[in-house]
PDB file of N, CA and C in Angstrom:
ATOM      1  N   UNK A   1     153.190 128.981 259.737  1.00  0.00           N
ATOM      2  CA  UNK A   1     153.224 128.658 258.325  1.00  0.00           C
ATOM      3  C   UNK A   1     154.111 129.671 257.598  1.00  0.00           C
ATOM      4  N   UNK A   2     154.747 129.328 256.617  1.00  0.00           N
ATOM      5  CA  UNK A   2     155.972 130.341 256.265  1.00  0.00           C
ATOM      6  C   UNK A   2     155.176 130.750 254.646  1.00  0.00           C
ATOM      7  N   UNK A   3     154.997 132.254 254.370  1.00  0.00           N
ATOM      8  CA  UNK A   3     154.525 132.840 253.467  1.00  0.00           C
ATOM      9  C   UNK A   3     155.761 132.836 252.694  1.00  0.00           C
ATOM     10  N   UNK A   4     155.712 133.045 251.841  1.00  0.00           N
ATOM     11  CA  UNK A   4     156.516 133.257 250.592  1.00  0.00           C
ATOM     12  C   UNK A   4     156.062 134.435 250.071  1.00  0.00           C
ATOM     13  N   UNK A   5     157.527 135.318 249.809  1.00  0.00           N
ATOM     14  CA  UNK A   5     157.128 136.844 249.401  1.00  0.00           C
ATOM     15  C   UNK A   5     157.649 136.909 247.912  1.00  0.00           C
ATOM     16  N   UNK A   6     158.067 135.701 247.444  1.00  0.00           N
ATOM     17  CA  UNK A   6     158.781 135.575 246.160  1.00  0.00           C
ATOM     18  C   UNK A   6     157.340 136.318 245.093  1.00  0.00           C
ATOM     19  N   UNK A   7     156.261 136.161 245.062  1.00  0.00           N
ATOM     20  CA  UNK A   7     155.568 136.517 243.970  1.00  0.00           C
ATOM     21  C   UNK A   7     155.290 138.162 244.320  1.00  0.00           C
ATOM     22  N   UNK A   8     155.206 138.579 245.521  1.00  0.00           N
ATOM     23  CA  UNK A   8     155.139 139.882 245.571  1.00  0.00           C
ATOM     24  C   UNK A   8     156.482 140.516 244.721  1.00  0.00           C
ATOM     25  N   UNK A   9     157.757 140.376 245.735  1.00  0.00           N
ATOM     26  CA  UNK A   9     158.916 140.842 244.952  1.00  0.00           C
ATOM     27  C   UNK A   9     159.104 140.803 243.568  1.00  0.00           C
ATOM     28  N   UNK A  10     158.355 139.553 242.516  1.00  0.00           N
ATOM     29  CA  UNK A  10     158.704 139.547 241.540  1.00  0.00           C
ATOM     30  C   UNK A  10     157.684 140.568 241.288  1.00  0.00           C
ATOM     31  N   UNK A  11     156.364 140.339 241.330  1.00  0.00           N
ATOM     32  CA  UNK A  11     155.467 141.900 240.661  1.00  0.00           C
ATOM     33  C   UNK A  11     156.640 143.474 240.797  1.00  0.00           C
ATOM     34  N   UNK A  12     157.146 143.839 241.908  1.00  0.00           N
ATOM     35  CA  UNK A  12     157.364 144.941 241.890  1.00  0.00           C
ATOM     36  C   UNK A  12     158.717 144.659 240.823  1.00  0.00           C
ATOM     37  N   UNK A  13     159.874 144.150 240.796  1.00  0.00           N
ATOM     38  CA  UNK A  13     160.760 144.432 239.633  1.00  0.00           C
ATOM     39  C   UNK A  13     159.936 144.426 238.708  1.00  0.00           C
ATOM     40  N   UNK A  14     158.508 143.628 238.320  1.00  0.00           N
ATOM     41  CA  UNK A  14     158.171 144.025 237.218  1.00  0.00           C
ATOM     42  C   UNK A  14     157.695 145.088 236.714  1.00  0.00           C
ATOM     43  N   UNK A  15     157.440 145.755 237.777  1.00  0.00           N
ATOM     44  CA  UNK A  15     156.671 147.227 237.863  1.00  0.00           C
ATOM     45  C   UNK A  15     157.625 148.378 238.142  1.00  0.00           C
ATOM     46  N   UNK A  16     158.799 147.733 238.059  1.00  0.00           N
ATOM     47  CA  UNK A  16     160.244 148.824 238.373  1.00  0.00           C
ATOM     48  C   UNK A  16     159.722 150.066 237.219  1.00  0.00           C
ATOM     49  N   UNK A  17     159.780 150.202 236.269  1.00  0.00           N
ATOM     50  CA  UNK A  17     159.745 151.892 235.513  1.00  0.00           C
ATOM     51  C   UNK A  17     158.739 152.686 236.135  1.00  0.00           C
ATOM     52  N   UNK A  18     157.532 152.216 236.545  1.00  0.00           N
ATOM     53  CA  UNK A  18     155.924 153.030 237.373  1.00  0.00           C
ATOM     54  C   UNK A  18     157.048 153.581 238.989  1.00  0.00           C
ATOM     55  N   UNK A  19     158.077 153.093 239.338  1.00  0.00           N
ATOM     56  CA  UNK A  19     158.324 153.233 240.524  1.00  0.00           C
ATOM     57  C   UNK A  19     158.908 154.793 240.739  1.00  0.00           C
ATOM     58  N   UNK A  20     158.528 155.147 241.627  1.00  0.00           N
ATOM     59  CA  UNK A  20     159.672 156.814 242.429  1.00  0.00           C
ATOM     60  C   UNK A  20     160.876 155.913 243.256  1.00  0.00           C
ATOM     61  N   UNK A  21     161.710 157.024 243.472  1.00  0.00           N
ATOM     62  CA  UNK A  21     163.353 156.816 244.009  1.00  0.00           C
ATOM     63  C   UNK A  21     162.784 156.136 245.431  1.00  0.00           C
ATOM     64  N   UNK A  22     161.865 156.406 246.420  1.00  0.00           N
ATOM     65  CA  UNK A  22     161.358 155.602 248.042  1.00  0.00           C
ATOM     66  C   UNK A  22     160.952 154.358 247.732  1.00  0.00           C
ATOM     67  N   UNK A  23     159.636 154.336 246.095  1.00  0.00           N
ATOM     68  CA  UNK A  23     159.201 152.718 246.014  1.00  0.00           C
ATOM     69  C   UNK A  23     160.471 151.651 245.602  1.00  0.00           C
ATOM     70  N   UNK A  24     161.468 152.175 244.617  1.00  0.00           N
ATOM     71  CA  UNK A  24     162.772 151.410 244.451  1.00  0.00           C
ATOM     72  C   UNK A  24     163.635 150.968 245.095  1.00  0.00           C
ATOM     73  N   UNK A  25     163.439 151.965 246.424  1.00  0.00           N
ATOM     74  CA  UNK A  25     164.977 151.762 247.367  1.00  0.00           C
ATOM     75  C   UNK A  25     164.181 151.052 248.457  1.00  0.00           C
ATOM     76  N   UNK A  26     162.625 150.869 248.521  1.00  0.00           N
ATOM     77  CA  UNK A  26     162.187 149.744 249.452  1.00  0.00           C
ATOM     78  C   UNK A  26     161.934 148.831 248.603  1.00  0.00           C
ATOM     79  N   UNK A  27     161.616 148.513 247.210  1.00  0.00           N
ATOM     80  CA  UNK A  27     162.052 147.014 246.515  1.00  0.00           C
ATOM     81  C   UNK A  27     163.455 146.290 246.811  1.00  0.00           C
ATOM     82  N   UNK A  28     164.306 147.154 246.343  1.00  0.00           N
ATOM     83  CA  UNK A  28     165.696 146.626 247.192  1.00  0.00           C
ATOM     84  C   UNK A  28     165.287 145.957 248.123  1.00  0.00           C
ATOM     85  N   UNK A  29     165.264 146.710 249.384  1.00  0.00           N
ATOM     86  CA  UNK A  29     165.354 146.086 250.764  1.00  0.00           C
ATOM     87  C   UNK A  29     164.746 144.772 250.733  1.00  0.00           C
ATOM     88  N   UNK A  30     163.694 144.427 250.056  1.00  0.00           N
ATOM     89  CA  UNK A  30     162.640 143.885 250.061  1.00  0.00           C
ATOM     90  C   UNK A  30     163.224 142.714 249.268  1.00  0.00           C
ATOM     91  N   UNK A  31     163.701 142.721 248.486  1.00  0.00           N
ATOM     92  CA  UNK A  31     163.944 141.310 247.446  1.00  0.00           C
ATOM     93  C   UNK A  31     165.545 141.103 247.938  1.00  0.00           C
ATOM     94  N   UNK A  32     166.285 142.366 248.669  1.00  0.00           N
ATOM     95  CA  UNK A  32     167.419 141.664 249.458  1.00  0.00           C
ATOM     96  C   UNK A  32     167.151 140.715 250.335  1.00  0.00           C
ATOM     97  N   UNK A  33     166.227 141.129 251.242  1.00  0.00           N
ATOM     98  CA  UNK A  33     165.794 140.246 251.984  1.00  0.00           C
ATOM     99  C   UNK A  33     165.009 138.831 252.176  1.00  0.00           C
ATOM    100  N   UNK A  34     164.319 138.192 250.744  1.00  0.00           N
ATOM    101  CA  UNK A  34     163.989 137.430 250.545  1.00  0.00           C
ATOM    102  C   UNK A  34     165.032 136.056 250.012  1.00  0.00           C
ATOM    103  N   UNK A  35     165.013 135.042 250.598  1.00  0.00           N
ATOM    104  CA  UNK A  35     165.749 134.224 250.795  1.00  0.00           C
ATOM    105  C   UNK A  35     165.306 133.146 249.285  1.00  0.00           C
ATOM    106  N   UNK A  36     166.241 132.744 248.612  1.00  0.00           N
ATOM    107  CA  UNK A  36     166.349 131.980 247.267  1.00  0.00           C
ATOM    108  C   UNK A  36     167.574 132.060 246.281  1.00  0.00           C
ATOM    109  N   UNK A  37     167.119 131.538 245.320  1.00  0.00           N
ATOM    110  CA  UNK A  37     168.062 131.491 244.277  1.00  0.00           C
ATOM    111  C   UNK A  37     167.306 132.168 243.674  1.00  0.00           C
ATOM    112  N   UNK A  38     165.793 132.408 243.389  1.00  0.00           N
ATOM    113  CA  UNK A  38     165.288 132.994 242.927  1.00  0.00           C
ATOM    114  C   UNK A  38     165.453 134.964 243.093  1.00  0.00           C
ATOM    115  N   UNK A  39     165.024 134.919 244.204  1.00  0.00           N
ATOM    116  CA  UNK A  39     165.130 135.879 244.717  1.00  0.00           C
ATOM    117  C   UNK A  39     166.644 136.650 244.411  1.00  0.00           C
ATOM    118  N   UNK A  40     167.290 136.171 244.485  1.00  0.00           N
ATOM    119  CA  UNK A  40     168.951 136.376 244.421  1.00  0.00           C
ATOM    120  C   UNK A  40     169.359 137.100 242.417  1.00  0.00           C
ATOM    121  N   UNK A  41     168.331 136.015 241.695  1.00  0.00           N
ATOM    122  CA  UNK A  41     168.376 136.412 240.649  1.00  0.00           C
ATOM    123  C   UNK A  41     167.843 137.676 240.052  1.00  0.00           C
ATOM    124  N   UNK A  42     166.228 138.006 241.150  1.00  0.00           N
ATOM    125  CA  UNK A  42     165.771 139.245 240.697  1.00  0.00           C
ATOM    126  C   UNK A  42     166.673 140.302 241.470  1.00  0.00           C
ATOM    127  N   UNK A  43     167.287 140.423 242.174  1.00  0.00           N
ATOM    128  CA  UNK A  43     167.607 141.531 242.746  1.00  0.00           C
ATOM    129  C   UNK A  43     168.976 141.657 241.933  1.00  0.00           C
ATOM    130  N   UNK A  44     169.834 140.488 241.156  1.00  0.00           N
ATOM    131  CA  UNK A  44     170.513 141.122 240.292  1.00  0.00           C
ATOM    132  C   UNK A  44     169.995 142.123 239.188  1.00  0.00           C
ATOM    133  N   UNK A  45     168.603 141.192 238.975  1.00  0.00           N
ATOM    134  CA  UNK A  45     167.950 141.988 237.844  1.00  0.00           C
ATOM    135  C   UNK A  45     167.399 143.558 238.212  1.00  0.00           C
ATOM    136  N   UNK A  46     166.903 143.782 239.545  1.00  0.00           N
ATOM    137  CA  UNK A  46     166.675 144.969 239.977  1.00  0.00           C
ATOM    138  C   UNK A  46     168.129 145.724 239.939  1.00  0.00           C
ATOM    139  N   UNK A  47     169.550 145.691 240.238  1.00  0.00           N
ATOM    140  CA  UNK A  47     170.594 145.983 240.529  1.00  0.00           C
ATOM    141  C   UNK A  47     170.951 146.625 238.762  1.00  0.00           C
ATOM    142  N   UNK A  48     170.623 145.585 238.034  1.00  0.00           N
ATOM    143  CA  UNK A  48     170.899 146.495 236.421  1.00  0.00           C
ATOM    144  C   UNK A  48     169.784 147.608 235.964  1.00  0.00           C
ATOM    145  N   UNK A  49     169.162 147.367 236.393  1.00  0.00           N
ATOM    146  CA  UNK A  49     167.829 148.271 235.868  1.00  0.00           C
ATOM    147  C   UNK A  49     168.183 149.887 236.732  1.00  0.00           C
ATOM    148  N   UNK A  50     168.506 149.314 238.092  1.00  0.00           N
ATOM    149  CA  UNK A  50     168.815 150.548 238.862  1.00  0.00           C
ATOM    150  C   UNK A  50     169.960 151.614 237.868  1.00  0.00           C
ATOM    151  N   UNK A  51     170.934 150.678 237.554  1.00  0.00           N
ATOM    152  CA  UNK A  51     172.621 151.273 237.401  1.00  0.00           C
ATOM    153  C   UNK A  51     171.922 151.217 235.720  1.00  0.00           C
ATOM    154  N   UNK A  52     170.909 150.988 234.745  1.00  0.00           N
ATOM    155  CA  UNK A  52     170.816 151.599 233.868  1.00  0.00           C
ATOM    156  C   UNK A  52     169.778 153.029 234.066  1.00  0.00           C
ATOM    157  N   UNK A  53     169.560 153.312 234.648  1.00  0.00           N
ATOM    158  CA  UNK A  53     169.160 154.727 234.676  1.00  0.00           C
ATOM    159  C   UNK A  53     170.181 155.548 234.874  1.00  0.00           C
ATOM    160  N   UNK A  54     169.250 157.070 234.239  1.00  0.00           N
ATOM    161  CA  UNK A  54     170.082 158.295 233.665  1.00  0.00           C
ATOM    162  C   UNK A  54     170.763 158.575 234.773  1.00  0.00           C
ATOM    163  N   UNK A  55     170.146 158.505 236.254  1.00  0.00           N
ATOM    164  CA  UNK A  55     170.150 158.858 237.413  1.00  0.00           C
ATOM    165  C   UNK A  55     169.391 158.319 238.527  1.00  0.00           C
ATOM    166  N   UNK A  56     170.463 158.187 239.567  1.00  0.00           N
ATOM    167  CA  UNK A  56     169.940 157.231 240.796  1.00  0.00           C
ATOM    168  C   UNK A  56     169.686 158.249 241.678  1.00  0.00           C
ATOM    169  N   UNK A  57     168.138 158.372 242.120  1.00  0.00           N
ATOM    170  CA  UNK A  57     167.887 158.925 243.479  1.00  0.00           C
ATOM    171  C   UNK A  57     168.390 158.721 245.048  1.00  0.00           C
ATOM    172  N   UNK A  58     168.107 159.768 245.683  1.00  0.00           N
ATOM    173  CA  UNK A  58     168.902 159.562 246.707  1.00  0.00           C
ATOM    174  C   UNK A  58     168.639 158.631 248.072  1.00  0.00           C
ATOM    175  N   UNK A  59     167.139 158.377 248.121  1.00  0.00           N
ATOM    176  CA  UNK A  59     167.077 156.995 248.315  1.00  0.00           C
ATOM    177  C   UNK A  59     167.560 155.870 247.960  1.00  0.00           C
ATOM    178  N   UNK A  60     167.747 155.537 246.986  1.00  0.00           N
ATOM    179  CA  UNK A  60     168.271 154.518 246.050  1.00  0.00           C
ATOM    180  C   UNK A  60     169.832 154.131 246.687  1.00  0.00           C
ATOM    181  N   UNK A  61     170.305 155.648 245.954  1.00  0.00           N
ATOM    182  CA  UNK A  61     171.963 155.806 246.518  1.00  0.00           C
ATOM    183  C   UNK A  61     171.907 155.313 247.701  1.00  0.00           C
ATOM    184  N   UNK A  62     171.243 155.983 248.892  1.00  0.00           N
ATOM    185  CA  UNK A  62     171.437 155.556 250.179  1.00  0.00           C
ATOM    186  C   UNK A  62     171.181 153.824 250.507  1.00  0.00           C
ATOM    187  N   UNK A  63     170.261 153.375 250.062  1.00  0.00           N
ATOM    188  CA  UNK A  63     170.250 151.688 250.444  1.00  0.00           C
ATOM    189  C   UNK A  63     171.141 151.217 249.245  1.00  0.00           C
ATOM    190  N   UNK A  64     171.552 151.754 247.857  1.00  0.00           N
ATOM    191  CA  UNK A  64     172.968 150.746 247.701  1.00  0.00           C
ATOM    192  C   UNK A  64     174.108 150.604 248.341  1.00  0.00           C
ATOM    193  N   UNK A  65     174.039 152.154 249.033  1.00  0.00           N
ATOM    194  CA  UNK A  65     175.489 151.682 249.510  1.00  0.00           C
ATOM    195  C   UNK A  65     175.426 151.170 251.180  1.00  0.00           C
ATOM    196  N   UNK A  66     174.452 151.155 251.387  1.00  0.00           N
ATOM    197  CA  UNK A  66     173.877 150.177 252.903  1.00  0.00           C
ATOM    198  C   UNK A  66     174.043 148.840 252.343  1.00  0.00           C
ATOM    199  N   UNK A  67     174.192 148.268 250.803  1.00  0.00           N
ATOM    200  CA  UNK A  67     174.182 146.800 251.179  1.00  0.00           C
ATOM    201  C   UNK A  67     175.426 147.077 249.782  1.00  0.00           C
ATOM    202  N   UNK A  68     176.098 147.707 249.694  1.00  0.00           N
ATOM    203  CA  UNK A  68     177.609 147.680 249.115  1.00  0.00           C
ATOM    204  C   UNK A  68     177.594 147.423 248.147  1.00  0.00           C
ATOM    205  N   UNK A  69     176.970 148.169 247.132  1.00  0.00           N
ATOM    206  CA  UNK A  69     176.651 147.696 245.429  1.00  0.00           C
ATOM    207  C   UNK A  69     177.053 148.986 245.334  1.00  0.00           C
ATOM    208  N   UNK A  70     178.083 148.829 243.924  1.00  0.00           N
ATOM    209  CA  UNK A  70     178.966 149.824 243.500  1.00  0.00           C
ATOM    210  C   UNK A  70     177.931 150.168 242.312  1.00  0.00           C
ATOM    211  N   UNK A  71     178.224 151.292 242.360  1.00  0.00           N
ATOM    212  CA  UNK A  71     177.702 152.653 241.358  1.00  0.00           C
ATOM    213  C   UNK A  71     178.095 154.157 240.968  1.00  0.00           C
ATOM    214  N   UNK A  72     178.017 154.594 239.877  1.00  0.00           N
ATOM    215  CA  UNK A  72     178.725 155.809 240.206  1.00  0.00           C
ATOM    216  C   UNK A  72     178.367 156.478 239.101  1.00  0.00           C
ATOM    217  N   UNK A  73     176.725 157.086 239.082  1.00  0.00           N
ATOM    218  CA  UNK A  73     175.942 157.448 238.651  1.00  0.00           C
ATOM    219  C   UNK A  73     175.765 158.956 239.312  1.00  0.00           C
ATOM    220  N   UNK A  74     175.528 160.375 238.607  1.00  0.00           N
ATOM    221  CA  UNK A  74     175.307 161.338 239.587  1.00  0.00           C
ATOM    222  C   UNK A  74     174.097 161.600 239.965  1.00  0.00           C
ATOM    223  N   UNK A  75     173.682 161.844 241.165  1.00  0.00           N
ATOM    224  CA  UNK A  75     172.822 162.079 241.716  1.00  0.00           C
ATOM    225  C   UNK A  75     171.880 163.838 241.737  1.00  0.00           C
TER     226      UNK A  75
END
């Protein structure tokens, strides 16, 4: 039977500001990996929220540039 992780992934972008630099850079992974249009849409939405902060942790840094999302924020 195929679970659907779409309502998990959406809780955590919603919970993106409560998050540290490890819980963010495994939301990434996590809503990269979920297959949709949906899905596709939150992880743009995770992708601005990231690149509007003061500063991207180094987790973070490390899985954007594992899946090639430009940034150039100092760490």
């Amino acid at each position: 039977e195929h679970v659907s992780f779409l309502p998990i992934v959406k809780a955590g972008v919603a919970a993106f500001d409560s998050m540290d630099d490890e819980d963010i850079a495994t939301l990434f992974d996590a809503v990269d990996s979920t297959p949709g249009a949906e899905a596709e849409r939150l992880l743009e939405e995770l992708k601005q929220k990231i690149l509007a902060q003061p500063t991207i942790g180094p987790e973070t840094a490390e899985t954007l540039e594992r899946h090639n999302t430009e940034y150039d924020k100092a760490l």
